[in-house]
Protein backbone atom coordinates (compact mmCIF):
# COMPACT_ATOMS: atom_id res chain seq x y z
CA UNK A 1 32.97 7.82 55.35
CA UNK A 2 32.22 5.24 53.31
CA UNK A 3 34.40 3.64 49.75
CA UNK A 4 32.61 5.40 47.09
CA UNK A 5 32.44 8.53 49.67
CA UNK A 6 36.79 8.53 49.65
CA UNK A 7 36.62 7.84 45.77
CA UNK A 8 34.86 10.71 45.40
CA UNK A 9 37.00 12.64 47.43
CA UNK A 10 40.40 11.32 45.99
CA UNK A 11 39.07 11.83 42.12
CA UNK A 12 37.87 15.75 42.88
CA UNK A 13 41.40 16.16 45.07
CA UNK A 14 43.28 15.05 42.00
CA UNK A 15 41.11 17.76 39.68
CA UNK A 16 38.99 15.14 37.63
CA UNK A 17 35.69 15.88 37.12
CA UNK A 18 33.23 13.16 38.76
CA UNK A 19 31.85 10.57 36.39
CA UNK A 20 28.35 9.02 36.81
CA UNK A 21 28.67 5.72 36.34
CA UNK A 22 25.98 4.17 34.18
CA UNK A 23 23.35 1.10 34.69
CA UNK A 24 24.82 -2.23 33.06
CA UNK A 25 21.91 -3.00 31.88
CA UNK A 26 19.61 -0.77 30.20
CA UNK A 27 16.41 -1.92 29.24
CA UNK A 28 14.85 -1.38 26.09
CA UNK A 29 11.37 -1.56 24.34
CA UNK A 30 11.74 -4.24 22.01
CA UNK A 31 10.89 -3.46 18.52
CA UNK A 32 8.80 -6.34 17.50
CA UNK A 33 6.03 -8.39 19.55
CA UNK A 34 7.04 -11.99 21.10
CA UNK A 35 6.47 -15.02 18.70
CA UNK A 36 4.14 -17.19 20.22
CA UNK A 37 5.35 -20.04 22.58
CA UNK A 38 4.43 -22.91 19.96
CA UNK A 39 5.58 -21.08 16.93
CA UNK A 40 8.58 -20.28 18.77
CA UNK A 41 8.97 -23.94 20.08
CA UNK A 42 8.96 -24.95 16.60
CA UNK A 43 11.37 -22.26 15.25
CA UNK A 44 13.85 -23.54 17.77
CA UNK A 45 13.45 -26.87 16.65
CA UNK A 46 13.94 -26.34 13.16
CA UNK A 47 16.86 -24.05 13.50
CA UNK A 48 18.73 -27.08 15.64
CA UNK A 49 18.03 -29.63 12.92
CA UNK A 50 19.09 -27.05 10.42
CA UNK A 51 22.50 -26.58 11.70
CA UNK A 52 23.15 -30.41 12.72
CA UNK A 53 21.72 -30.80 8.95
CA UNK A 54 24.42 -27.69 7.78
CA UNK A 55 27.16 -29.91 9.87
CA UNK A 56 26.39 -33.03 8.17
CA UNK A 57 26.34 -32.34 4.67
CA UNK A 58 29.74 -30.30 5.27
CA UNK A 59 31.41 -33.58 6.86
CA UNK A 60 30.00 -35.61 4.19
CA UNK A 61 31.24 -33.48 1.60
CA UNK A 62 34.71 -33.45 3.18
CA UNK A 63 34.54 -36.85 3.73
CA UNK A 64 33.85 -37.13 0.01
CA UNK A 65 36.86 -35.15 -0.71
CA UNK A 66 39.31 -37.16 1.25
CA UNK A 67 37.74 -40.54 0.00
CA UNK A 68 36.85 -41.61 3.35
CA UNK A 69 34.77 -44.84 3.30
CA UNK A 70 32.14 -42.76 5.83
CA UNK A 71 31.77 -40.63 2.84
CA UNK A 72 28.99 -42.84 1.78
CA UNK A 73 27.06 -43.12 4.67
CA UNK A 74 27.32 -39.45 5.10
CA UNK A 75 26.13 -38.34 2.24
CA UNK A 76 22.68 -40.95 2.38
CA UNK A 77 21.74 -39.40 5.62
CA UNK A 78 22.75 -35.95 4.66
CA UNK A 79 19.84 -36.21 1.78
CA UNK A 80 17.59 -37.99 4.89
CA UNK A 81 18.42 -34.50 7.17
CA UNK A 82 17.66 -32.00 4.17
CA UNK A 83 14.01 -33.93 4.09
CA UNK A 84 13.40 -33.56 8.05
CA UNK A 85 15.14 -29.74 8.23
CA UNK A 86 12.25 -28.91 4.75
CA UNK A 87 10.00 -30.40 7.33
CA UNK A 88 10.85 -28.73 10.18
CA UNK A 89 10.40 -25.27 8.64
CA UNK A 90 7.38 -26.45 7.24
CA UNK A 91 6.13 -27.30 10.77
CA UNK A 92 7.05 -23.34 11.55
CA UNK A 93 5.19 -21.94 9.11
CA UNK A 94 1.89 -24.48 9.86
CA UNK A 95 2.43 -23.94 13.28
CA UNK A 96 2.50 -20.08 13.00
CA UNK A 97 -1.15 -20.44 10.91
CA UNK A 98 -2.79 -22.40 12.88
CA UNK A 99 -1.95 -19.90 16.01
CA UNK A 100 -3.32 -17.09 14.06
CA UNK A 101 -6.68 -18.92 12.98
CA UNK A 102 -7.64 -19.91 16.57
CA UNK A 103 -6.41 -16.50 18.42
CA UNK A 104 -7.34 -14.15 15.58
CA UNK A 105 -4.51 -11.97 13.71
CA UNK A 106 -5.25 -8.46 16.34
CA UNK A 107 -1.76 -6.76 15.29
CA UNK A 108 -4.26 -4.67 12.96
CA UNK A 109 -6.85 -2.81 13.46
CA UNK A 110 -8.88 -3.23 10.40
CA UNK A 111 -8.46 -7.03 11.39
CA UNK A 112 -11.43 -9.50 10.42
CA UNK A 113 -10.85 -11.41 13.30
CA UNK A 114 -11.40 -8.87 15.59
CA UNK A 115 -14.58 -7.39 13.68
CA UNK A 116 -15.64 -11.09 13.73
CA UNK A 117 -15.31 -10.86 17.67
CA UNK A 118 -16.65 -7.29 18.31
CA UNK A 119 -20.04 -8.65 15.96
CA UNK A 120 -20.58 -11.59 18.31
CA UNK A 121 -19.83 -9.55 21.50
CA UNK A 122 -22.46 -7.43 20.09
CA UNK A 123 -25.06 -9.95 19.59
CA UNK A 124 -24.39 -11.90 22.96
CA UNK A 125 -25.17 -8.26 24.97
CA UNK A 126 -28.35 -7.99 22.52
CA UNK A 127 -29.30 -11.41 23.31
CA UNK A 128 -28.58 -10.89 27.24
CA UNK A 129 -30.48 -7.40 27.19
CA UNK A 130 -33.65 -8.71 25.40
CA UNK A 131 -33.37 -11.90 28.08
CA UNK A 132 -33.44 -9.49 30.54
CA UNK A 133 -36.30 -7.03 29.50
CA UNK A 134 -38.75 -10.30 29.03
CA UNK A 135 -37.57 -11.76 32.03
CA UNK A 136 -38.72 -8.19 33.76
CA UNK A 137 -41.92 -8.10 32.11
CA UNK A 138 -42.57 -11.05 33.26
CA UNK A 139 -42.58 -10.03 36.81
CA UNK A 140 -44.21 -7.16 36.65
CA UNK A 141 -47.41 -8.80 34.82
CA UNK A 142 -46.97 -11.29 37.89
CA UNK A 143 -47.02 -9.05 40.58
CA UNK A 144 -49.69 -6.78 39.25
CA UNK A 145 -52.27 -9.71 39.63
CA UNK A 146 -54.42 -9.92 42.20
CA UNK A 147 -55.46 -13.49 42.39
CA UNK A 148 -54.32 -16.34 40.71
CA UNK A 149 -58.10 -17.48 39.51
């Protein structure tokens, strides 16, 4: 008899009913599709620089309340962080475009990207199938000659 078999026993000797004991993790669909990894690379980026930028302007303004001579310094690259942090949600945002230009917006169905694609699948099998058919003709008009005079 094994542990959990004389746990078992002991709880249903003392008159408690058995428990199942649950998974600790339980996985779950996730509600929303993955970011992309260079949109996501970005966002990480620019939520960093945001917070060091958030940090920053809070020590300069304390600074600047306790008349610290850093208060100066502080506050000059403070204004220098706001400009890189705009820019580093701007990268986001351009980085998240130019993902769905070259791999097509597909979370719809009545997406022009993919009726763009399923048009040029169509004509690439039209142009295979007519390569095809003359390619067969071809050998048939060869191999019903006789000589080559």
């Amino acid at each position: 008899m094994d542990t959990e078999e004389r746990r078992g026993a002991a709880r249903s000797a003392r008159g408690r009913p058995e428990i199942p004991r649950q998974p600790l993790w339980v996985e779950e669909p996730a509600l929303r599709r993955r970011m992309p990894d260079p949109v996501r690379t970005a966002a990480v980026r620019a939520v960093l620089i945001l917070s060091l930028t958030v940090i920053q302007a809070m020590v300069a303004f304390l600074s600047t309340m306790t008349g610290s001579w850093l208060a100066f310094p502080m506050v000059l690259s403070s204004v220098a962080s706001t400009v890189g942090a705009t820019w580093s949600v701007l990268d986001v945002w351009v980085t998240r475009q130019v993902w769905n230009q070259r791999n097509g917006v597909v979370s719809m169905p009545s997406s022009s990207a993919r009726q763009l694609r399923r048009e040029r699948r169509r004509a690439r099998r039209a142009a295979r199938t007519a390569q095809r058919d003359g390619a067969r003709i071809r050998r048939r008009s060869a191999d019903r000659r006789l000589s080559r005079a």
